[in-house]
N, C-alpha and C. Protein backbone atom coordinates (compact mmCIF):
# COMPACT_ATOMS: atom_id res chain seq x y z
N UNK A 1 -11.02 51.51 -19.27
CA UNK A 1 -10.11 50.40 -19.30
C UNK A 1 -10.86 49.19 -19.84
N UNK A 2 -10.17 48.75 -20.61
CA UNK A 2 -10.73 47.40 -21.46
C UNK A 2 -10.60 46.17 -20.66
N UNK A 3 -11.29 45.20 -20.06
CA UNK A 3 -11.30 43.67 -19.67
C UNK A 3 -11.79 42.74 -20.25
N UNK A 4 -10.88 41.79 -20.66
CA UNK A 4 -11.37 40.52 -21.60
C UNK A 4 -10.91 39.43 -21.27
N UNK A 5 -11.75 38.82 -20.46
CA UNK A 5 -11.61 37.74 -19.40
C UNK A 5 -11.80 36.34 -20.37
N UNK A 6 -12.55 36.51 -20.98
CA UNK A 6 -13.20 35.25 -21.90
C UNK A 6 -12.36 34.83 -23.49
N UNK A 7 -11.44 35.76 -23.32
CA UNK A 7 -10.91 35.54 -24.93
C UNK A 7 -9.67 34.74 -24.49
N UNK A 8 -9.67 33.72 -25.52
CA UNK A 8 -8.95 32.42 -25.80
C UNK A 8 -7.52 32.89 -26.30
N UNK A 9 -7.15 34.04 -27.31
CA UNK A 9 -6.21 34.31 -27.44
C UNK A 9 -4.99 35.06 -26.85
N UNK A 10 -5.44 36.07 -25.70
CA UNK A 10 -4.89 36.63 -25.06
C UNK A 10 -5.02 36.19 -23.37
N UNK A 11 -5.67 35.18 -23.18
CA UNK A 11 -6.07 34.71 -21.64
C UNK A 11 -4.59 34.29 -21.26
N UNK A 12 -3.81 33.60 -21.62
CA UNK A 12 -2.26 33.59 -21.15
C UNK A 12 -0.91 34.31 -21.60
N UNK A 13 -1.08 35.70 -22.00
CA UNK A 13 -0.51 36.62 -22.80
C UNK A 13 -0.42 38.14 -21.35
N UNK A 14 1.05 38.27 -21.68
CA UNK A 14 1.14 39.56 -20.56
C UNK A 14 2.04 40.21 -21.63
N UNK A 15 2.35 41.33 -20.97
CA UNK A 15 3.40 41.92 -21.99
C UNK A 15 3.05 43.16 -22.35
N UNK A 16 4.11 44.01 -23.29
CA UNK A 16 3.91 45.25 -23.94
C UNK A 16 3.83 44.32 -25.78
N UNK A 17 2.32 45.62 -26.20
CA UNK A 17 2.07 45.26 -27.89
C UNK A 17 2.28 46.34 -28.27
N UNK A 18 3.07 47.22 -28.95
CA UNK A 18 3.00 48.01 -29.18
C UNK A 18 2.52 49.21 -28.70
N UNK A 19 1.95 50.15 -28.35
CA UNK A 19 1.24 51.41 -27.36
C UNK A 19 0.58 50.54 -26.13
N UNK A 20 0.39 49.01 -26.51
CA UNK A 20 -0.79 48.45 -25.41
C UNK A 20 0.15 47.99 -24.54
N UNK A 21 -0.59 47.69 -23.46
CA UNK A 21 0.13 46.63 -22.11
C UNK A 21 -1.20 45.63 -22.23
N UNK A 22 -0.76 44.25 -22.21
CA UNK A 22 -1.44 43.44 -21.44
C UNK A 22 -1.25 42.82 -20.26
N UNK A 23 -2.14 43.22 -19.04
CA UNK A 23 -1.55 42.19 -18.23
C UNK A 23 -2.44 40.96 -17.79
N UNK A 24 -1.26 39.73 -16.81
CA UNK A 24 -2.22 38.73 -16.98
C UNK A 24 -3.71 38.65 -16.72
N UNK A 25 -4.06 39.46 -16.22
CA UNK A 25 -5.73 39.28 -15.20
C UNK A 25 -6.58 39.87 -16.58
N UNK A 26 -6.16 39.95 -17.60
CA UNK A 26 -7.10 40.42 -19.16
C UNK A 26 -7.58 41.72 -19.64
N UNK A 27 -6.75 42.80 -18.31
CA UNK A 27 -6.76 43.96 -18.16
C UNK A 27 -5.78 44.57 -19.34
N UNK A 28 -6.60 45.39 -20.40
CA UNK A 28 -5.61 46.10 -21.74
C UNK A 28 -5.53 47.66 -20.86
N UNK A 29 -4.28 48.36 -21.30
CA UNK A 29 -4.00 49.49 -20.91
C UNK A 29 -3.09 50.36 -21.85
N UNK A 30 -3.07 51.56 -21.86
CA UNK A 30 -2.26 52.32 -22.84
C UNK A 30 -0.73 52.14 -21.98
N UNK A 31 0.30 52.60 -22.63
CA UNK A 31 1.48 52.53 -21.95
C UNK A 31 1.95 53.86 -21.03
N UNK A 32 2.08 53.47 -20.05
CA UNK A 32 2.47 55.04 -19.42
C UNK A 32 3.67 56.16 -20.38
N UNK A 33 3.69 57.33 -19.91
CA UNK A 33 4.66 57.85 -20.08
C UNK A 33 5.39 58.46 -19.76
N UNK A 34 6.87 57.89 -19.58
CA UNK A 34 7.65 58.12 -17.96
C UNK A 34 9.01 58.64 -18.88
N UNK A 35 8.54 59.81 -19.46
CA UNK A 35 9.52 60.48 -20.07
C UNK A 35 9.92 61.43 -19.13
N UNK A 36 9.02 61.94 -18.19
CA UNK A 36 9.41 63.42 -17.28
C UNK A 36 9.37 62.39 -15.99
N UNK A 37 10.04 61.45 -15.69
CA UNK A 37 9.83 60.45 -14.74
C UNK A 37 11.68 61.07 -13.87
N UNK A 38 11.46 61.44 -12.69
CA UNK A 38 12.89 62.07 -11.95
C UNK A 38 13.03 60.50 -11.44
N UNK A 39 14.02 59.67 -11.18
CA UNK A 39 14.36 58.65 -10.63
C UNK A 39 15.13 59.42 -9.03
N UNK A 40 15.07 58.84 -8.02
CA UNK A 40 15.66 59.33 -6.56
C UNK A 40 16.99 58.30 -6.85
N UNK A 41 18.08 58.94 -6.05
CA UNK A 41 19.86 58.21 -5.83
C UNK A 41 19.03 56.61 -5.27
N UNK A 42 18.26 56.17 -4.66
CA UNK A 42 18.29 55.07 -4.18
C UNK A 42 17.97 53.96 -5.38
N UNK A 43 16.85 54.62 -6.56
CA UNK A 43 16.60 54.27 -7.12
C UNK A 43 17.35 53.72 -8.43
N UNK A 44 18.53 54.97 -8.89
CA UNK A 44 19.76 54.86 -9.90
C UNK A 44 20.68 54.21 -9.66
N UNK A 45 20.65 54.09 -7.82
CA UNK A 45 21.28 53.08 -7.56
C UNK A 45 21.18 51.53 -7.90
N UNK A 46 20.33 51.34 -7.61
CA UNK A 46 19.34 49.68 -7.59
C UNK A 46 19.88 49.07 -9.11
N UNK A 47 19.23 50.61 -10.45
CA UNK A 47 19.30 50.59 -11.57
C UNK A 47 21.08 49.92 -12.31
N UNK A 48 21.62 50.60 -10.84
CA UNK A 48 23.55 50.67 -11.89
C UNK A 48 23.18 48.96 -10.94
N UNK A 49 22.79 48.88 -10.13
CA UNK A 49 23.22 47.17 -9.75
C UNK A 49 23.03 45.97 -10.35
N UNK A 50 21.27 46.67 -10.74
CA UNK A 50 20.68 45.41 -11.35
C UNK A 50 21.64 45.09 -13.12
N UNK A 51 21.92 46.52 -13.34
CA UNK A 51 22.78 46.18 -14.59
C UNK A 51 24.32 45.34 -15.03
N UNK A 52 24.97 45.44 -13.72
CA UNK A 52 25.18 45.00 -13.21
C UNK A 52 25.29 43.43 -12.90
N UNK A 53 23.79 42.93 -12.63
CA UNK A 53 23.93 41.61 -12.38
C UNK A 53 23.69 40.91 -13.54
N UNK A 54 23.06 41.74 -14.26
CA UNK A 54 22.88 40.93 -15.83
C UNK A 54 24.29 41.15 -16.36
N UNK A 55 24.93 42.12 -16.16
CA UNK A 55 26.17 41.44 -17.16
C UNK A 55 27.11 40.51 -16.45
N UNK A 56 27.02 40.49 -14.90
CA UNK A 56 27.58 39.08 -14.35
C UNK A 56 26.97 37.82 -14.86
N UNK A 57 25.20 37.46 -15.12
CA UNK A 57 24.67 36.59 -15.35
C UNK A 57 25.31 36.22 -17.27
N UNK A 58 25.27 37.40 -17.88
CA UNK A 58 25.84 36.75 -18.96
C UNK A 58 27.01 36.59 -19.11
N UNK A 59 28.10 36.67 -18.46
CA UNK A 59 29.59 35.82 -17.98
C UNK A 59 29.14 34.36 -17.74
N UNK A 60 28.50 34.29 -16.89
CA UNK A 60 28.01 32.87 -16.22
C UNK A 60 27.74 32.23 -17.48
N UNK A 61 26.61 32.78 -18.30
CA UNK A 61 26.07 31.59 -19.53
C UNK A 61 27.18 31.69 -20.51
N UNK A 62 28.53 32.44 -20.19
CA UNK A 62 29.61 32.11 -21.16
C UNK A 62 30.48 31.82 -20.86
N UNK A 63 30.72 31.31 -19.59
CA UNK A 63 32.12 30.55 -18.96
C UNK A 63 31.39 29.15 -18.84
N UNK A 64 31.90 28.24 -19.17
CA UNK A 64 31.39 26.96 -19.10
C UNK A 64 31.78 26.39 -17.71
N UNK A 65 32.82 26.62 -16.78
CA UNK A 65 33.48 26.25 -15.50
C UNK A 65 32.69 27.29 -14.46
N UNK A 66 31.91 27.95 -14.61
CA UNK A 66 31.33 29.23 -14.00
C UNK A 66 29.79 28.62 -14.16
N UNK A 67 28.96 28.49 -15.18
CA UNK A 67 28.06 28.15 -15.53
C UNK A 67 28.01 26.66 -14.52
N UNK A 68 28.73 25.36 -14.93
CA UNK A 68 28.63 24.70 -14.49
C UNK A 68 28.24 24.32 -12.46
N UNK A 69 29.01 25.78 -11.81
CA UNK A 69 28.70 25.77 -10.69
C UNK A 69 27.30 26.11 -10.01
N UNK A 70 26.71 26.86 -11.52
CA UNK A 70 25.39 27.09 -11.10
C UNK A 70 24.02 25.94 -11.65
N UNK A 71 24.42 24.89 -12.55
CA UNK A 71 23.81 24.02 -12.40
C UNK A 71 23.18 23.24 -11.70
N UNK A 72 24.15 22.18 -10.76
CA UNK A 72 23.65 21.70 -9.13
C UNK A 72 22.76 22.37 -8.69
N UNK A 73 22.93 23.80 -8.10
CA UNK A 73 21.79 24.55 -7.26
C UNK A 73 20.34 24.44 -8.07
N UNK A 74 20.66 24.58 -9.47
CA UNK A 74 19.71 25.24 -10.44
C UNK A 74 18.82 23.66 -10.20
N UNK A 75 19.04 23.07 -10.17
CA UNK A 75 17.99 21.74 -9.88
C UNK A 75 17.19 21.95 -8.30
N UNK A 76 17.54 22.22 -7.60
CA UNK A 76 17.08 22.75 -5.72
C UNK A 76 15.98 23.31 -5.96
N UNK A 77 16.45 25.02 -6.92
CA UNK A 77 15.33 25.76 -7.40
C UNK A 77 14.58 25.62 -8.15
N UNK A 78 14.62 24.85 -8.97
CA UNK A 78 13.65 24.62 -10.09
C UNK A 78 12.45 23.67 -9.52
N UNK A 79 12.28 23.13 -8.32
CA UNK A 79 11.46 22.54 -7.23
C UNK A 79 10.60 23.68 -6.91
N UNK A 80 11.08 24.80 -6.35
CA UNK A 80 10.60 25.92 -6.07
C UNK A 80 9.68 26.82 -7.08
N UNK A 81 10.85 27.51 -8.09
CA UNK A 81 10.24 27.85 -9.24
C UNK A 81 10.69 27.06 -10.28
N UNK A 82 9.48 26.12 -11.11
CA UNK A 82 9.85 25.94 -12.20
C UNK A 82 10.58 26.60 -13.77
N UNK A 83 10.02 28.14 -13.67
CA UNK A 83 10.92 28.52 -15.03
C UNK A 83 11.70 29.12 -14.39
N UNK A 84 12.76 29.49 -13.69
CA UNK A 84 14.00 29.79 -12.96
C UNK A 84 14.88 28.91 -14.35
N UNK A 85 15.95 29.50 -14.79
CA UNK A 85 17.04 29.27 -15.63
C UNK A 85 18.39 29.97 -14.75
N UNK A 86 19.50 29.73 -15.27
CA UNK A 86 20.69 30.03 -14.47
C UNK A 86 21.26 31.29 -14.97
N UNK A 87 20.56 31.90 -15.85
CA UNK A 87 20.30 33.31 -16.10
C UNK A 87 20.03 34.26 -14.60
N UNK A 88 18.58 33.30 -14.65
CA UNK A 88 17.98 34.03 -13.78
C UNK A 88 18.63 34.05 -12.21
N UNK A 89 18.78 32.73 -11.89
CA UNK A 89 19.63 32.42 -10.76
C UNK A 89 20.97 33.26 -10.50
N UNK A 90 21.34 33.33 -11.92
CA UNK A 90 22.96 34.22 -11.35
C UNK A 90 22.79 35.43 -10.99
N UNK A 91 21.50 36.18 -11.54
CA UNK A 91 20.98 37.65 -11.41
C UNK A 91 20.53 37.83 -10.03
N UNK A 92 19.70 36.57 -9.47
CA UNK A 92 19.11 36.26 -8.00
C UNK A 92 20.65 36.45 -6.73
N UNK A 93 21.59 35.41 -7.30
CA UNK A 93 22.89 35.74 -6.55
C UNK A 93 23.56 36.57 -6.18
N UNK A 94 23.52 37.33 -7.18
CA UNK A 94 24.14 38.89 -7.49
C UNK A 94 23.68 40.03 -6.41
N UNK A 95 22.43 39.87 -6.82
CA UNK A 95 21.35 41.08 -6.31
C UNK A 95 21.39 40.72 -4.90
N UNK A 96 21.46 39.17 -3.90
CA UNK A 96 21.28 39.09 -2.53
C UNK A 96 22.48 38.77 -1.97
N UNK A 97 23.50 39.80 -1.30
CA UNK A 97 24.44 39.51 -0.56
C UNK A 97 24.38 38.49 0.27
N UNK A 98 25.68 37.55 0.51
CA UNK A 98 25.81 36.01 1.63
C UNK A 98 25.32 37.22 2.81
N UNK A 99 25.10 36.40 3.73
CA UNK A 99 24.37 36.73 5.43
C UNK A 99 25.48 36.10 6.07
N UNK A 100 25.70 36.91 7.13
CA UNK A 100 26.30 35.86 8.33
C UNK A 100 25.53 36.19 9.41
N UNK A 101 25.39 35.17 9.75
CA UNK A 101 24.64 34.52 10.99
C UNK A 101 24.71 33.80 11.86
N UNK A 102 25.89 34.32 11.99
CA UNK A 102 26.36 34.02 13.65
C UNK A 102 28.04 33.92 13.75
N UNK A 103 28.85 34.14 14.60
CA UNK A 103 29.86 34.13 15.05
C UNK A 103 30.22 34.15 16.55
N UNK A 104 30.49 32.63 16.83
CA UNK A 104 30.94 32.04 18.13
C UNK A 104 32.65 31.86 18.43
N UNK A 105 33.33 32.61 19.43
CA UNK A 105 34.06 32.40 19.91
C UNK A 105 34.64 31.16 20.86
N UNK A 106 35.33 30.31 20.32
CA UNK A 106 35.10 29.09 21.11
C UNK A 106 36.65 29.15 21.82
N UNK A 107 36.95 29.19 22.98
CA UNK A 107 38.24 29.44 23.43
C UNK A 107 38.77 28.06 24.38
N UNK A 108 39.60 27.57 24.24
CA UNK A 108 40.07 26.01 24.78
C UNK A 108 40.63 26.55 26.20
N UNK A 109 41.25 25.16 26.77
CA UNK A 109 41.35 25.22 27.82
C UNK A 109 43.08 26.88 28.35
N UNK A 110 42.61 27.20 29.44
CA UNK A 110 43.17 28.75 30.02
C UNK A 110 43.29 29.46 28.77
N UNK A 111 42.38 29.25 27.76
CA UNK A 111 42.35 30.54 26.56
C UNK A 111 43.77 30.24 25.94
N UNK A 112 44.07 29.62 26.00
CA UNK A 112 45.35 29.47 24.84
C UNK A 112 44.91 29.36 23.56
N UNK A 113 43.82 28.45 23.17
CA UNK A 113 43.50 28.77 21.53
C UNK A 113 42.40 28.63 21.72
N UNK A 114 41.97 29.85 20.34
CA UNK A 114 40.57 30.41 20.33
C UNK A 114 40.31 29.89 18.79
N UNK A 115 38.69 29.57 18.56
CA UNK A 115 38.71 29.30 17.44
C UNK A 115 37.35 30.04 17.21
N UNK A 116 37.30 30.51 16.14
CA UNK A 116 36.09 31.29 15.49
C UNK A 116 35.60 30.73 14.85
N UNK A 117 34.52 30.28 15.22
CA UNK A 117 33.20 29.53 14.01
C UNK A 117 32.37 30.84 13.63
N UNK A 118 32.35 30.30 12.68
CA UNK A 118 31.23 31.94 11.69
C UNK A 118 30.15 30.99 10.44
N UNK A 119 28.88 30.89 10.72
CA UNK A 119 27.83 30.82 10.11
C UNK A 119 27.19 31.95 9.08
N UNK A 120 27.45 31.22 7.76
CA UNK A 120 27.08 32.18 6.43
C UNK A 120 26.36 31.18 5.76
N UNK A 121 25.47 32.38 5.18
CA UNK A 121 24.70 31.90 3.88
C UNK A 121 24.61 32.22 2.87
N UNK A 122 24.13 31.76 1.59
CA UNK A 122 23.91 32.47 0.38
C UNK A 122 23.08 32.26 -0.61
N UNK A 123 22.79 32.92 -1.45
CA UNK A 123 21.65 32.05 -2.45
C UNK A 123 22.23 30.79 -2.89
N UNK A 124 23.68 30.48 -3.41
CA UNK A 124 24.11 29.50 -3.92
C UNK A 124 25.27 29.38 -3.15
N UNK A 125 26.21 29.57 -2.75
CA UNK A 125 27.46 29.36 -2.24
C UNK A 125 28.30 30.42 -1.65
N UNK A 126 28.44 30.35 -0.54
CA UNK A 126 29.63 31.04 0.39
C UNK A 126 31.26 30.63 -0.33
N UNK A 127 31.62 31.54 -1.20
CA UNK A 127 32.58 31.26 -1.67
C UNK A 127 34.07 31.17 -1.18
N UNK A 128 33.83 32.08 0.25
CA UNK A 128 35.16 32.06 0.89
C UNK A 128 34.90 32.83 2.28
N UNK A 129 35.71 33.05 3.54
CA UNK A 129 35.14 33.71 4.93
C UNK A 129 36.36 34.45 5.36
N UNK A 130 37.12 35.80 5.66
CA UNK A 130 37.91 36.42 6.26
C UNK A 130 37.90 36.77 7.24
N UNK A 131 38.64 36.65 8.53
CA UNK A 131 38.38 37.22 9.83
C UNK A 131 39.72 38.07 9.95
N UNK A 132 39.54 39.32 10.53
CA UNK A 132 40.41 40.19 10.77
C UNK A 132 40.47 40.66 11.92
N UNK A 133 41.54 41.15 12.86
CA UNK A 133 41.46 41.51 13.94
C UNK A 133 42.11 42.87 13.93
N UNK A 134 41.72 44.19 14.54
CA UNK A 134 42.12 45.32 14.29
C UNK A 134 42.34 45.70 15.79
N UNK A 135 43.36 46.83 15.74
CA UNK A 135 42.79 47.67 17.30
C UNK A 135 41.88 48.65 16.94
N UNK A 136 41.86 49.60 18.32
CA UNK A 136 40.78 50.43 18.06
C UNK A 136 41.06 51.56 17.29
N UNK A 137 42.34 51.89 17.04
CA UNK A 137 42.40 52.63 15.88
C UNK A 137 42.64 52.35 14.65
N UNK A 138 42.13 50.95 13.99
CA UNK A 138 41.94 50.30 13.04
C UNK A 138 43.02 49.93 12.48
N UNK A 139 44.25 49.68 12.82
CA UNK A 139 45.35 48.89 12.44
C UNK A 139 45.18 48.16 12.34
N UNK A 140 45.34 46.89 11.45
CA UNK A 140 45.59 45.41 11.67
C UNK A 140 46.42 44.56 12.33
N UNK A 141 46.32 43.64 13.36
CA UNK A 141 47.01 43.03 13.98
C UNK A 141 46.96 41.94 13.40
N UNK A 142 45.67 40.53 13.07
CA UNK A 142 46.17 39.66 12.40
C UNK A 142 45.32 39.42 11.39
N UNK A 143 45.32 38.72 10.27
CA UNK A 143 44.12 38.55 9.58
C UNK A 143 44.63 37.35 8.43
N UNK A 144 43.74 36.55 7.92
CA UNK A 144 43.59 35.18 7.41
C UNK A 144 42.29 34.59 7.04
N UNK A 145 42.27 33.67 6.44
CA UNK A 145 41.00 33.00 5.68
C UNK A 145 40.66 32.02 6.58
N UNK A 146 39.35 32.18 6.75
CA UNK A 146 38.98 30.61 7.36
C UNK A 146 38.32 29.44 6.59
N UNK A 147 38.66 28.31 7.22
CA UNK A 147 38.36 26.65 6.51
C UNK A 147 36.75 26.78 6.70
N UNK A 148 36.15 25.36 5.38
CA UNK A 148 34.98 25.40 5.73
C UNK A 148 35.42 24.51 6.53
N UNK A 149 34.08 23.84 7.40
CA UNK A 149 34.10 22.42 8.03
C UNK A 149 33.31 21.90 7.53
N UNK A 150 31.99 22.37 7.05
CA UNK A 150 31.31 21.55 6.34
C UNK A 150 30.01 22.28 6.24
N UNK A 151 29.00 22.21 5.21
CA UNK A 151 28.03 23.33 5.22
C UNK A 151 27.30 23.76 6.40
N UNK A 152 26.74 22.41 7.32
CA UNK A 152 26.24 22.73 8.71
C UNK A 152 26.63 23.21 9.69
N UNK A 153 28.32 23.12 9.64
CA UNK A 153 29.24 23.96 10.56
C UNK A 153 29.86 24.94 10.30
N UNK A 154 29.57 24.93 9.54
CA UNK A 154 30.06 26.66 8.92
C UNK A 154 31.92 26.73 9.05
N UNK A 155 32.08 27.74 9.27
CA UNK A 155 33.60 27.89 8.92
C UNK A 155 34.21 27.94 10.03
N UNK A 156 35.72 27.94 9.99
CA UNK A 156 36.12 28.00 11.26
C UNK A 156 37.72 28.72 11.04
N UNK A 157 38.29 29.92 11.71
CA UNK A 157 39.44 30.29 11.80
C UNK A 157 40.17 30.36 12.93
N UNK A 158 41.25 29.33 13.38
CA UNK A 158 42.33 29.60 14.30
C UNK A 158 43.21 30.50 14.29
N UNK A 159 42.93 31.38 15.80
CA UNK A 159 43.44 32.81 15.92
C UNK A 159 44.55 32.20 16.29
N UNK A 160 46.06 33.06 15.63
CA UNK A 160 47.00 32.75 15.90
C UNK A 160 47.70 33.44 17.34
N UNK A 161 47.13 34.65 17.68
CA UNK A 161 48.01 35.57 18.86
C UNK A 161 46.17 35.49 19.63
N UNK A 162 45.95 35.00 20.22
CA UNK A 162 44.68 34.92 21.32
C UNK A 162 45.20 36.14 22.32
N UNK A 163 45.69 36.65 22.34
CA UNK A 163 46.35 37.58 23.01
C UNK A 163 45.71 38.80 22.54
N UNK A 164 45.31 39.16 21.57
CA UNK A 164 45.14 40.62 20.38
C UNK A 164 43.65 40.55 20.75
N UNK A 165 42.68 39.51 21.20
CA UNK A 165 41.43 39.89 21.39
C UNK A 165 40.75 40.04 22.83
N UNK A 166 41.52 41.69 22.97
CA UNK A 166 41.17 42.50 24.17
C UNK A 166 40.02 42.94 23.65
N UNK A 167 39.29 43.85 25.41
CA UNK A 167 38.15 44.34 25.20
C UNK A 167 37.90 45.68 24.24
N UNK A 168 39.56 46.10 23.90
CA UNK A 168 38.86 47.45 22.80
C UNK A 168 39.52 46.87 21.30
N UNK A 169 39.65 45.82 20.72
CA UNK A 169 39.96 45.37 19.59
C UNK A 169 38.71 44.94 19.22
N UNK A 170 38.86 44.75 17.77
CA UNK A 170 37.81 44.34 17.39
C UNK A 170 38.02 43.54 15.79
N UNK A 171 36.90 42.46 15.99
CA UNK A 171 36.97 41.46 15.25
C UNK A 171 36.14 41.75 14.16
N UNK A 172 36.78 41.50 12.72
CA UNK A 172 35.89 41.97 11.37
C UNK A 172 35.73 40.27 11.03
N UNK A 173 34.52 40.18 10.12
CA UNK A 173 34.41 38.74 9.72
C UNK A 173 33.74 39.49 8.31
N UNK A 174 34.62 38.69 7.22
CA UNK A 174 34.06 39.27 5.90
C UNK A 174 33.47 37.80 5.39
N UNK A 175 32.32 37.63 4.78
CA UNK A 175 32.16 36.70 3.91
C UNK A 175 31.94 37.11 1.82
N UNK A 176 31.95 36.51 1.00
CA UNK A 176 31.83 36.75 -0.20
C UNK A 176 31.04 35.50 -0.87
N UNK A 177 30.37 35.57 -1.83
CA UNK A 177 30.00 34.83 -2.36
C UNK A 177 30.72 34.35 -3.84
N UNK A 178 30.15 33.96 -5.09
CA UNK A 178 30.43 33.33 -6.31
C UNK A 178 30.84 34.54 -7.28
N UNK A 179 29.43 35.44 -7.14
CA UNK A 179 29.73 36.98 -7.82
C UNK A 179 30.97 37.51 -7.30
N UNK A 180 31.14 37.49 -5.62
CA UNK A 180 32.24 38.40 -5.36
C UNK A 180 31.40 39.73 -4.48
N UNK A 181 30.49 39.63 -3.95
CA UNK A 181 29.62 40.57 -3.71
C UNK A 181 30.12 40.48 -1.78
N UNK A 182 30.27 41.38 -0.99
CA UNK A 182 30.88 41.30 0.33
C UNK A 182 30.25 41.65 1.49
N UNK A 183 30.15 40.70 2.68
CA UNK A 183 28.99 41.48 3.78
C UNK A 183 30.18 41.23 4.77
N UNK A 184 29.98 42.55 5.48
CA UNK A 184 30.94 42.48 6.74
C UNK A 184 30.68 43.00 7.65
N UNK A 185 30.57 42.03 8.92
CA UNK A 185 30.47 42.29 10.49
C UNK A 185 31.54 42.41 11.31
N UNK A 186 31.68 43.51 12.19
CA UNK A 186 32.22 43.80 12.71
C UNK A 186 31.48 43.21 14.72
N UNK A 187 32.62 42.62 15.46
CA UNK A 187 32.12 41.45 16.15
C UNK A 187 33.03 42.12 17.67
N UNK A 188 32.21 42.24 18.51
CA UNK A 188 33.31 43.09 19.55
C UNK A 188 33.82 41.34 20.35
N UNK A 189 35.00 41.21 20.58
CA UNK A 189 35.16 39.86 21.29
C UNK A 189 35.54 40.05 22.51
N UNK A 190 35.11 40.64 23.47
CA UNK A 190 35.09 40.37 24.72
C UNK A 190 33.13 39.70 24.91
N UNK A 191 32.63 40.03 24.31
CA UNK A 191 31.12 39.83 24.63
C UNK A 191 30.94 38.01 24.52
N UNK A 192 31.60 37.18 23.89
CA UNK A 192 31.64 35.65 24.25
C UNK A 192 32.72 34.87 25.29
């Protein structure tokens, strides 16, 4: 293996040259060859996603009303990482599903109204929050969007039948982000 620590022309140069690899530390290498390379389902998976997020990211750099939402953030990050572009950012969005992190049952006076606060996050924006209430054999009883209140308070949905959240029903809370990408908890509500 070749090292060339001292040369001026390739000291900030990474990359494939033709048969060569350079990488940054001045280390030259031949290119592998990952022709008889078996990929595993977890792996083809990752592959159909990440493809995936690049063709969401190039929607983004061609909707100008789409693009524009990722600007704002794109200044936050660029603190962080300087060459971050909104390329890259929309691909970052894509690839990390919103989180929820936390869901409080807040019930008023003799339980007449219940209100669900639900705490989400995302790389850039919680685009919207669903709470659903099912029985236990997964019917739907009620279901609706919840309001933000404001980024620190996260969202909030007024249950209309406070009645439907017995101990064998159960509460779904979906959040989505900008991509459209979906994380969903399922929330037993007798436990608050």
């Amino acid at each position: 293996m070749a090292r060339n620590n001292g040369n001026i022309l390739t000291h900030s140069y990474s990359g494939k040259l033709g048969t060569v690899v350079l990488q940054k530390d001045g280390v030259m290498r031949s290119l592998p060859d990952v022709s008889k390379r078996v990929l595993s389902g977890e792996q083809i998976k990752h592959l159909i996603r990440f493809k995936q997020a690049k063709e969401y990211a190039r929607r983004v750099l061609a909707d100008p009303l789409l693009r524009a939402q990722y600007e704002e953030p794109l200044r936050k990050w660029k603190r962080k990482k300087p060459n971050i572009g909104i390329y890259q950012l929309a691909i970052k969005d894509f690839m990390k599903p919103p989180k929820i992190t936390g869901v409080e049952i807040e019930r008023g006076p003799r339980g007449r109204e219940v209100t669900l606060i639900i705490q989400a996050t995302d790389v850039i924006m919680v685009a919207g929050v669903s709470v659903c209430i099912l029985s236990s054999s997964g019917k739907i009883l009620e279901q609706g969007e919840a309001t933000e209140r404001n980024p620190q308070f996260g969202f909030q949905y007024l249950v209309k039948d406070p009645s439907l959240l017995k101990k064998d029903s159960i509460l779904r809370v979906s959040v989505w982000d900008m991509p459209g990408i979906v994380t969903e908890r399922d929330v037993d509500p007798a436990l608050n």
